[in-house]
C-alpha atoms as a PDB file:
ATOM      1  CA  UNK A   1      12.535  -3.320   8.363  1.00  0.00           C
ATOM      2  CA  UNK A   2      10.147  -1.524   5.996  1.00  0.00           C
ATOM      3  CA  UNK A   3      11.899  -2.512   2.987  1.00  0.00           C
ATOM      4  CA  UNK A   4       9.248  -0.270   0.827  1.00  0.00           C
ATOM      5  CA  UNK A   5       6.941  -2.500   0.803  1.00  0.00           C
ATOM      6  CA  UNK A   6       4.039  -0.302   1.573  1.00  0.00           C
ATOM      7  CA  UNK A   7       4.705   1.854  -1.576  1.00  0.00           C
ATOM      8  CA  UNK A   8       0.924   3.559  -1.950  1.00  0.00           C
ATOM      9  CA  UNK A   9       0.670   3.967   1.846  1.00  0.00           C
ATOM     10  CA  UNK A  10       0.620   7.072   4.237  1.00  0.00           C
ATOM     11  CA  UNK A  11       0.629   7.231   7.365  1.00  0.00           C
ATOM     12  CA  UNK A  12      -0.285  11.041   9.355  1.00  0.00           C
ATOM     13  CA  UNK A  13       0.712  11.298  13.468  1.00  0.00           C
ATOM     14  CA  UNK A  14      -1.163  13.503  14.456  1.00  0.00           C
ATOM     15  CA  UNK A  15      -0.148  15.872  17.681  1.00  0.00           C
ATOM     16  CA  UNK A  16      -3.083  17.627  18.490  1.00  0.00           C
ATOM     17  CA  UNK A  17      -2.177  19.566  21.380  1.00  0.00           C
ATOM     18  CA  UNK A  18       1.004  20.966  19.177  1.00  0.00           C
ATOM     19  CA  UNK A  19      -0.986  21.310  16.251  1.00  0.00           C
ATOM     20  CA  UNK A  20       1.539  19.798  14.271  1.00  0.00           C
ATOM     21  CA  UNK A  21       1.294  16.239  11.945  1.00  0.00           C
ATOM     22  CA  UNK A  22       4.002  13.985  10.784  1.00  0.00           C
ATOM     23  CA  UNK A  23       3.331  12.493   7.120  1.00  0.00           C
ATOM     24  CA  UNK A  24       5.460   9.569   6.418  1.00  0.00           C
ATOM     25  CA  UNK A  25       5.393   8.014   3.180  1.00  0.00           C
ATOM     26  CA  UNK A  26       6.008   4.281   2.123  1.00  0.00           C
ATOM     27  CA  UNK A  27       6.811   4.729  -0.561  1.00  0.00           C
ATOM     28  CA  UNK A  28      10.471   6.921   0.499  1.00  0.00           C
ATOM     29  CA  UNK A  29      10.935   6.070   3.640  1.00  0.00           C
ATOM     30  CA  UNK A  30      13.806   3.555   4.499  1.00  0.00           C
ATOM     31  CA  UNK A  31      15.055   1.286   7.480  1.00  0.00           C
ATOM     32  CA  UNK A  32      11.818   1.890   9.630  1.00  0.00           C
ATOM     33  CA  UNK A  33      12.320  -0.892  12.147  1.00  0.00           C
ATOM     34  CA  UNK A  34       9.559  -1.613  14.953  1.00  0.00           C
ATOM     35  CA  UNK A  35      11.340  -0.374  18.115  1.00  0.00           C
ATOM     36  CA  UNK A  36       9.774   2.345  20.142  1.00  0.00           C
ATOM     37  CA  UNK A  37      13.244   4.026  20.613  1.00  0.00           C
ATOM     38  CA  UNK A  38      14.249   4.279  17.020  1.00  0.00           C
ATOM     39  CA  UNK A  39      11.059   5.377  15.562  1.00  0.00           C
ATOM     40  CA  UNK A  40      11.030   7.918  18.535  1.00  0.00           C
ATOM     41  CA  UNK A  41      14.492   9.359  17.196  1.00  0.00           C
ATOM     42  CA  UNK A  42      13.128   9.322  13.593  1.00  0.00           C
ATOM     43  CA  UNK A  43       9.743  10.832  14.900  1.00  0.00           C
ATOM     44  CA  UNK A  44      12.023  14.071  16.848  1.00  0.00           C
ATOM     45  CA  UNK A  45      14.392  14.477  14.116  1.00  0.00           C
ATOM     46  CA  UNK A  46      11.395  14.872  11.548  1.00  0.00           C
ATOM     47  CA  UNK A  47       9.483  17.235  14.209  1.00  0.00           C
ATOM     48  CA  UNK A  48      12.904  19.323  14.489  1.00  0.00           C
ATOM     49  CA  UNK A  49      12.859  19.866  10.385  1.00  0.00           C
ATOM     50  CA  UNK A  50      10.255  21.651  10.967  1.00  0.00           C
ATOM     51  CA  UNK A  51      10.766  23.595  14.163  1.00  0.00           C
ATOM     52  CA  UNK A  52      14.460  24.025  14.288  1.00  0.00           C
ATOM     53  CA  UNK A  53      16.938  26.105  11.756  1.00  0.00           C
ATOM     54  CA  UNK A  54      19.220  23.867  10.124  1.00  0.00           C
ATOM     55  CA  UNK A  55      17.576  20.718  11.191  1.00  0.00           C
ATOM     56  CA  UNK A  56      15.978  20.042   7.817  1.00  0.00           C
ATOM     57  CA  UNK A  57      17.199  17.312   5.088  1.00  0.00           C
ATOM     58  CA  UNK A  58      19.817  17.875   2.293  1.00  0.00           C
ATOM     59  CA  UNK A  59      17.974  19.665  -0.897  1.00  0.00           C
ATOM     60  CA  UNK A  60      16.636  16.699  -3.383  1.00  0.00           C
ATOM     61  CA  UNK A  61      17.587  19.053  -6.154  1.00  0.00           C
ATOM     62  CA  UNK A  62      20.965  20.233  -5.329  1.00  0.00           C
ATOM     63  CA  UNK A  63      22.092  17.216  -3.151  1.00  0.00           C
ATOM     64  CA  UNK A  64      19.905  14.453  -4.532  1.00  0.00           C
ATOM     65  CA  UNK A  65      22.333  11.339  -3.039  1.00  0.00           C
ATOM     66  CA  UNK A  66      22.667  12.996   0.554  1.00  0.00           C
ATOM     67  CA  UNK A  67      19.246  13.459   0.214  1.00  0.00           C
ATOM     68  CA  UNK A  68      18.465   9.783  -0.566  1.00  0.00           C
ATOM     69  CA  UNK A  69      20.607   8.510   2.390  1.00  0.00           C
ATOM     70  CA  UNK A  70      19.150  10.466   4.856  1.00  0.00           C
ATOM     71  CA  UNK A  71      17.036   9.195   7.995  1.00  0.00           C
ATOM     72  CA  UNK A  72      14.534  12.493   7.078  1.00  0.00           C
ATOM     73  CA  UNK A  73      13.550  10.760   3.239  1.00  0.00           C
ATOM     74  CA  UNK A  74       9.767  10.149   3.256  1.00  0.00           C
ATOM     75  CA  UNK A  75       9.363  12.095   7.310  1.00  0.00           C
ATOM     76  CA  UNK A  76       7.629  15.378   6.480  1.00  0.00           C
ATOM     77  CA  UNK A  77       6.652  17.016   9.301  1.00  0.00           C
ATOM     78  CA  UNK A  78       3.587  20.018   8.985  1.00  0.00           C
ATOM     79  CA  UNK A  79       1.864  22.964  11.148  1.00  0.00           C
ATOM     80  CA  UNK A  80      -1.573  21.412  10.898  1.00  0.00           C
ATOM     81  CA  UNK A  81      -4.270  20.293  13.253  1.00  0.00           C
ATOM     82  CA  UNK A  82      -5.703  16.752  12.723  1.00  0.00           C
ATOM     83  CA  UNK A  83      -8.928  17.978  11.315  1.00  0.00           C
ATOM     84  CA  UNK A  84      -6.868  20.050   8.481  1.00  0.00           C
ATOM     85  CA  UNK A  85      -4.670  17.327   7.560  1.00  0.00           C
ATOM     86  CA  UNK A  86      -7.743  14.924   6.954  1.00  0.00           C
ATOM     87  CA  UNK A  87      -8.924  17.705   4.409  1.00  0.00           C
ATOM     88  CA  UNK A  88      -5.684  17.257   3.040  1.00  0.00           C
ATOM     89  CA  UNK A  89      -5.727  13.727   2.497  1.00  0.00           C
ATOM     90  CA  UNK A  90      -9.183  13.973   1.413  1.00  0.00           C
ATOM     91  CA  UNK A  91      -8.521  15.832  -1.379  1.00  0.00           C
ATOM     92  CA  UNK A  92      -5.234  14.082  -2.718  1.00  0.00           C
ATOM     93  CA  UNK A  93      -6.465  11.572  -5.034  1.00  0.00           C
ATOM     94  CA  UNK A  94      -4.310   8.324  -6.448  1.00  0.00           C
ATOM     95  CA  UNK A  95      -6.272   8.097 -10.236  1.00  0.00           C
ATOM     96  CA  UNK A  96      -5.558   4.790 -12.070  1.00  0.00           C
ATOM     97  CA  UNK A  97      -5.737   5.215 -15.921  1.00  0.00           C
ATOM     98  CA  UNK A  98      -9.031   4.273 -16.864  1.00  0.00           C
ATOM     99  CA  UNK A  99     -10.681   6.307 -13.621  1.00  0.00           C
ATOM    100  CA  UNK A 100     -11.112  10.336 -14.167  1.00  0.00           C
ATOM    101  CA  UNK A 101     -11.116  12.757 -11.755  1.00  0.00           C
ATOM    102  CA  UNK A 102     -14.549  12.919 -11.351  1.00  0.00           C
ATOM    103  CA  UNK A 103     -15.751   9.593 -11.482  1.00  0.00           C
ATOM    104  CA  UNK A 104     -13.386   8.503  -8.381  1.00  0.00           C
ATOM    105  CA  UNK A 105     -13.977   8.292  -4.993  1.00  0.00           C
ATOM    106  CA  UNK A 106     -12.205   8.796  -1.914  1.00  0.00           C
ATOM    107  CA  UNK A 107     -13.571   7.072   1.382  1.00  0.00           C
ATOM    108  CA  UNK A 108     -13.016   7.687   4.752  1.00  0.00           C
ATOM    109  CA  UNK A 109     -13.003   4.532   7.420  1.00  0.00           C
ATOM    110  CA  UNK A 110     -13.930   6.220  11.010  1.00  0.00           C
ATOM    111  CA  UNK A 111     -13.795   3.245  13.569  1.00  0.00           C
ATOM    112  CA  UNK A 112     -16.690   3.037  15.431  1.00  0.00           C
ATOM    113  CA  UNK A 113     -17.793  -0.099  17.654  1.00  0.00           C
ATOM    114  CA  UNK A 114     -21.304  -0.204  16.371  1.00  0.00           C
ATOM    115  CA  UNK A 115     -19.793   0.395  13.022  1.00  0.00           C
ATOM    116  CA  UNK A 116     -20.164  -1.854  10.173  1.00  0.00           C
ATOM    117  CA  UNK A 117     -18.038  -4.736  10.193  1.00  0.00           C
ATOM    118  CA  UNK A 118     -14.835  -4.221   8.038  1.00  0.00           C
ATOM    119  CA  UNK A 119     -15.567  -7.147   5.812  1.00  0.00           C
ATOM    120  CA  UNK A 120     -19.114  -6.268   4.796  1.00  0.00           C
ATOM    121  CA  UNK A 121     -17.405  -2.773   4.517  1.00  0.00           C
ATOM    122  CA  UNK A 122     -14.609  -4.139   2.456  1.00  0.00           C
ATOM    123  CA  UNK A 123     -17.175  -5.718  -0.083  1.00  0.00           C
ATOM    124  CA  UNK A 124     -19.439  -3.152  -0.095  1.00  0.00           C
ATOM    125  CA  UNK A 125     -16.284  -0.696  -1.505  1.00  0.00           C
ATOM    126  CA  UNK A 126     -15.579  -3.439  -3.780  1.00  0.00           C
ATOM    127  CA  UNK A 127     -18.883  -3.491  -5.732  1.00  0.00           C
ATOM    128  CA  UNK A 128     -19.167  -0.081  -5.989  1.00  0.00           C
ATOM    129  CA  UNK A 129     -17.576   2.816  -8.351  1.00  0.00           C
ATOM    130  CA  UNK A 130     -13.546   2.872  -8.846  1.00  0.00           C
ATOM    131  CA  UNK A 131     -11.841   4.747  -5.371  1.00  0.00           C
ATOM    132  CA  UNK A 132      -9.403   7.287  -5.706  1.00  0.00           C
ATOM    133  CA  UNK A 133      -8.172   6.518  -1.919  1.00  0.00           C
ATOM    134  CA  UNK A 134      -8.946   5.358   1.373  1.00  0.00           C
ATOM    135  CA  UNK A 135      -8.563   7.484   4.425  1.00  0.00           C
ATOM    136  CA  UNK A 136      -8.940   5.168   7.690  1.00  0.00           C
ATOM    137  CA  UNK A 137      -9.083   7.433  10.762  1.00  0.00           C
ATOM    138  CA  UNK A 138      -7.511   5.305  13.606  1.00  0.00           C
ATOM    139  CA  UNK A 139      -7.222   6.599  17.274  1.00  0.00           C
ATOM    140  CA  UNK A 140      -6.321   5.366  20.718  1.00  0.00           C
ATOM    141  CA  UNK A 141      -7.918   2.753  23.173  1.00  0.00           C
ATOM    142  CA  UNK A 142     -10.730   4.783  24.120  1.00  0.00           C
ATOM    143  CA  UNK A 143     -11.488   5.631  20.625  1.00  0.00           C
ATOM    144  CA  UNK A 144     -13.595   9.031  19.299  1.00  0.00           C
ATOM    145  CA  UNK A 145     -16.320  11.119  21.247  1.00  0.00           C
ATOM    146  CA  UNK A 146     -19.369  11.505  19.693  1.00  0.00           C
ATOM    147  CA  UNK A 147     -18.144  15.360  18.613  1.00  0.00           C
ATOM    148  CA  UNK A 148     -15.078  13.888  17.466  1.00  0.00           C
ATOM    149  CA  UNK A 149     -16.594  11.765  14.839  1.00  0.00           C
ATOM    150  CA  UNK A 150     -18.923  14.452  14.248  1.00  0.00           C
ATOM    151  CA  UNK A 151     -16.370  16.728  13.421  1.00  0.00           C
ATOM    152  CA  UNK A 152     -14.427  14.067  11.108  1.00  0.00           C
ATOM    153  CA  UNK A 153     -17.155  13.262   9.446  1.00  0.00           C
ATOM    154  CA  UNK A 154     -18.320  16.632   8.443  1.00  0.00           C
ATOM    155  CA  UNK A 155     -14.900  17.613   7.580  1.00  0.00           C
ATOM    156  CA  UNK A 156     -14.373  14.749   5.260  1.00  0.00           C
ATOM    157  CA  UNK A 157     -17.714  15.279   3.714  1.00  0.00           C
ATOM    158  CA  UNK A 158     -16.740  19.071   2.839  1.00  0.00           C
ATOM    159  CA  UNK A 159     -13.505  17.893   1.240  1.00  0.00           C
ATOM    160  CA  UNK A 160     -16.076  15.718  -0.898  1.00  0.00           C
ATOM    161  CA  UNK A 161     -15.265  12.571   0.447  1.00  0.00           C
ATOM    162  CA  UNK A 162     -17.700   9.546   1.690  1.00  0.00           C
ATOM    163  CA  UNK A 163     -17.998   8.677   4.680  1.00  0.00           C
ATOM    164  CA  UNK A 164     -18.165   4.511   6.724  1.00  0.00           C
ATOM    165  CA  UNK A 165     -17.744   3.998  10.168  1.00  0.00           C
ATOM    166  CA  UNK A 166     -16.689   0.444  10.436  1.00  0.00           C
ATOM    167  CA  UNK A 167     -16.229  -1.617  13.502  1.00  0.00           C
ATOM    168  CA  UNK A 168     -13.210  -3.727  13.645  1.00  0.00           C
ATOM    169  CA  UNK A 169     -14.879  -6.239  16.476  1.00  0.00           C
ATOM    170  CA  UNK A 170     -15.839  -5.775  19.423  1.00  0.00           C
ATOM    171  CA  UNK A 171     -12.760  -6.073  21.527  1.00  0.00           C
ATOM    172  CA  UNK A 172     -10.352  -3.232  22.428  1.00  0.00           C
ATOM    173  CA  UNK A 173      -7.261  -2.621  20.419  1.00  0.00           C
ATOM    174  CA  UNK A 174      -4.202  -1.130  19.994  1.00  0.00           C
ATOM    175  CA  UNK A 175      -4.119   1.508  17.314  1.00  0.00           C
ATOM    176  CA  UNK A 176      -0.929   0.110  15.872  1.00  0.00           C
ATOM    177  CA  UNK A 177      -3.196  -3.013  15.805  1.00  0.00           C
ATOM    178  CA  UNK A 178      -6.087  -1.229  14.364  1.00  0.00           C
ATOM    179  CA  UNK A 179      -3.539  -0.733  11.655  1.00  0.00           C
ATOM    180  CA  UNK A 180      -2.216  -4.116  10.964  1.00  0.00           C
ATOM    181  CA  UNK A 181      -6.208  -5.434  10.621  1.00  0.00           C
ATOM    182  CA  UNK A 182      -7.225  -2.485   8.587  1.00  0.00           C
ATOM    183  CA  UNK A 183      -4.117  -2.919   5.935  1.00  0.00           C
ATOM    184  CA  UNK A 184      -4.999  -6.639   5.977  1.00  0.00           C
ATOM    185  CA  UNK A 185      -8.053  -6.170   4.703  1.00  0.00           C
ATOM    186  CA  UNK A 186      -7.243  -3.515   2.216  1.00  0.00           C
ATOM    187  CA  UNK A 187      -4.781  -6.010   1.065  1.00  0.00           C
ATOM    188  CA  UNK A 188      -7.350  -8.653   0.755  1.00  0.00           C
ATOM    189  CA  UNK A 189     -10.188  -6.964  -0.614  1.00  0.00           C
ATOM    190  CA  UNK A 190      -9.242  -4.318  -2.211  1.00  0.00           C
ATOM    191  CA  UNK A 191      -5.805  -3.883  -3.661  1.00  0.00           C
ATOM    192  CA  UNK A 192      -2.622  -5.297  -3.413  1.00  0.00           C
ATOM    193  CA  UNK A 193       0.455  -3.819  -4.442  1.00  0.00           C
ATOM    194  CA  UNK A 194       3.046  -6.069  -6.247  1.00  0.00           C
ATOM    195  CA  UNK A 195       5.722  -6.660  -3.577  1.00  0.00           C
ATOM    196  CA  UNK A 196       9.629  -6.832  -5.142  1.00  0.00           C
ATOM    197  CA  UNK A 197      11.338 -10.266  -4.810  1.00  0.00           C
ATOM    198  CA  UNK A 198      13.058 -10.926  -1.667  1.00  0.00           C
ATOM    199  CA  UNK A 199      16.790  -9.793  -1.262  1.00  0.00           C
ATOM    200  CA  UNK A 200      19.305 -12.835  -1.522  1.00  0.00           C
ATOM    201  CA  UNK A 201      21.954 -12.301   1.080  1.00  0.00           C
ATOM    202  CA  UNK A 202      24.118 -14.416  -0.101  1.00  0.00           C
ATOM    203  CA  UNK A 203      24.689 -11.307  -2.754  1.00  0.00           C
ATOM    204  CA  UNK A 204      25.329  -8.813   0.276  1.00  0.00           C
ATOM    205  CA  UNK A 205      21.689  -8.113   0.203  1.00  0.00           C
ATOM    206  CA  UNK A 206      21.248  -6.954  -3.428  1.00  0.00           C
ATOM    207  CA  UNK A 207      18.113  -8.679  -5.398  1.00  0.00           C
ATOM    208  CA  UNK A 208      19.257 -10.436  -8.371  1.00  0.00           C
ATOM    209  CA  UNK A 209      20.424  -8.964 -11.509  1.00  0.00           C
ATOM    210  CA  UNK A 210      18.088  -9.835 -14.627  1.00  0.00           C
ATOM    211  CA  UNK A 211      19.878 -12.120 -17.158  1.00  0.00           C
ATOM    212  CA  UNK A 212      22.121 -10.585 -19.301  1.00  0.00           C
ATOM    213  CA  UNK A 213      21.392 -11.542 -23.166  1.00  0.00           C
ATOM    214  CA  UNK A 214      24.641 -13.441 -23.549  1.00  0.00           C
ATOM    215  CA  UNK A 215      23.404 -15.918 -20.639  1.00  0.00           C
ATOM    216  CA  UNK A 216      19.990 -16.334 -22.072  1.00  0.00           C
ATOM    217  CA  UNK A 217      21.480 -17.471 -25.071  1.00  0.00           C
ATOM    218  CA  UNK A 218      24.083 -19.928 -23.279  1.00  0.00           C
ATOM    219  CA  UNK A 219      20.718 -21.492 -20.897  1.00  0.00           C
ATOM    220  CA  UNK A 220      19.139 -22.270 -24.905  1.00  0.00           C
ATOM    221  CA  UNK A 221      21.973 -23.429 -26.301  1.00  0.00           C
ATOM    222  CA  UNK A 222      22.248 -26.270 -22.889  1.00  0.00           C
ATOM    223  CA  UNK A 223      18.882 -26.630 -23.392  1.00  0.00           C
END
């Protein structure tokens, strides 16, 4: 399960030959589990928001509960090619509070096999100027034509982003593997969010209640 762990994650499916992108958020979405035949449901049901009447999630504003307990929290689905929602993504910036607008960066990772490796990558972004975000462009077994990257790259350079291709190795992965490398790295190099203490199930799956007042008192006076 997700569990929200990912929290300042996005991820964008991209269906090019719809022209249509799915945006799912970690830090909203719930109960994503790794089976091909419930994300698919999730994936149609998010994809139907958008193109069928009445399809859509309950209003946050009127219905904010329903809204919270639906499958749809976090699945936004838009009418958008993949070039237009990397200019998106480009230009949405995550500022900490010492970092202005202008002195942060936003990068974008194309994979390339003759790219630079991800760890020199990785330190290289660590040594240099705060980031605003990190845009990793991931895509399938047979990766990007040469007018592909082209056209990334010159999109995410008019959105006023930088651009690295970065290799990954040289064997041939999955992209959901691509993903799993790339967000260990991230994790490792450059930022790590703090992840919430594990459930205990022996409380039905609720996380532990801080200490009431009362009971830090009693635990001194034992002491």
């Amino acid at each position: 399960r997700s569990q929200g762990l990912r929290r300042n994650c996005q991820a964008l499916l991209c269906f090019e030959a719809s022209g249509h992108t799915l945006e799912v958020s970690g830090a909203l979405a719930r109960n994503l589990r790794p089976d091909e035949q419930g994300l698919g449901l999730r994936v149609r049901a998010a994809l139907d928001a958008l193109l069928k009447e009445g399809c859509g999630p309950p209003d946050p504003e009127l219905d904010p509960e329903a809204w919270s307990a639906s499958e749809l929290r976090g699945l936004v689905a838009h009418q958008r090619t993949t070039l237009q929602a990397l200019k998106a993504a480009c230009r949405e910036k995550h500022l900490g509070p010492e970092v202005s607008e202008e002195e942060a960066r936003t990068v974008v990772l194309l994979l390339a096999e003759d790219g630079l490796p991800i760890g020199q990558a990785m330190k290289q972004l660590r040594e240099s100027p705060s980031l605003a975000g990190v845009v990793a462009v991931v895509g399938d077994d047979r990766g990007f034509s040469q007018e592909e990257s082209d056209a990334f790259a010159s999109t995410a350079e008019r959105a006023g982003a930088e651009v690295m291709r970065v290799s990954l190795g040289a064997t041939t992965l999955l992209a959901s593997q691509a993903i799993v490398i790339l967000q260990h790295y991230l994790d490792e190099r450059l930022h790590r969010c703090e992840v919430p203490k594990p459930r205990d199930y022996q409380l039905g799956g609720r996380r532990p209640a801080a200490p009431t007042s009362r009971e830090e008192s009693a635990k001194r006076q034992k002491k």
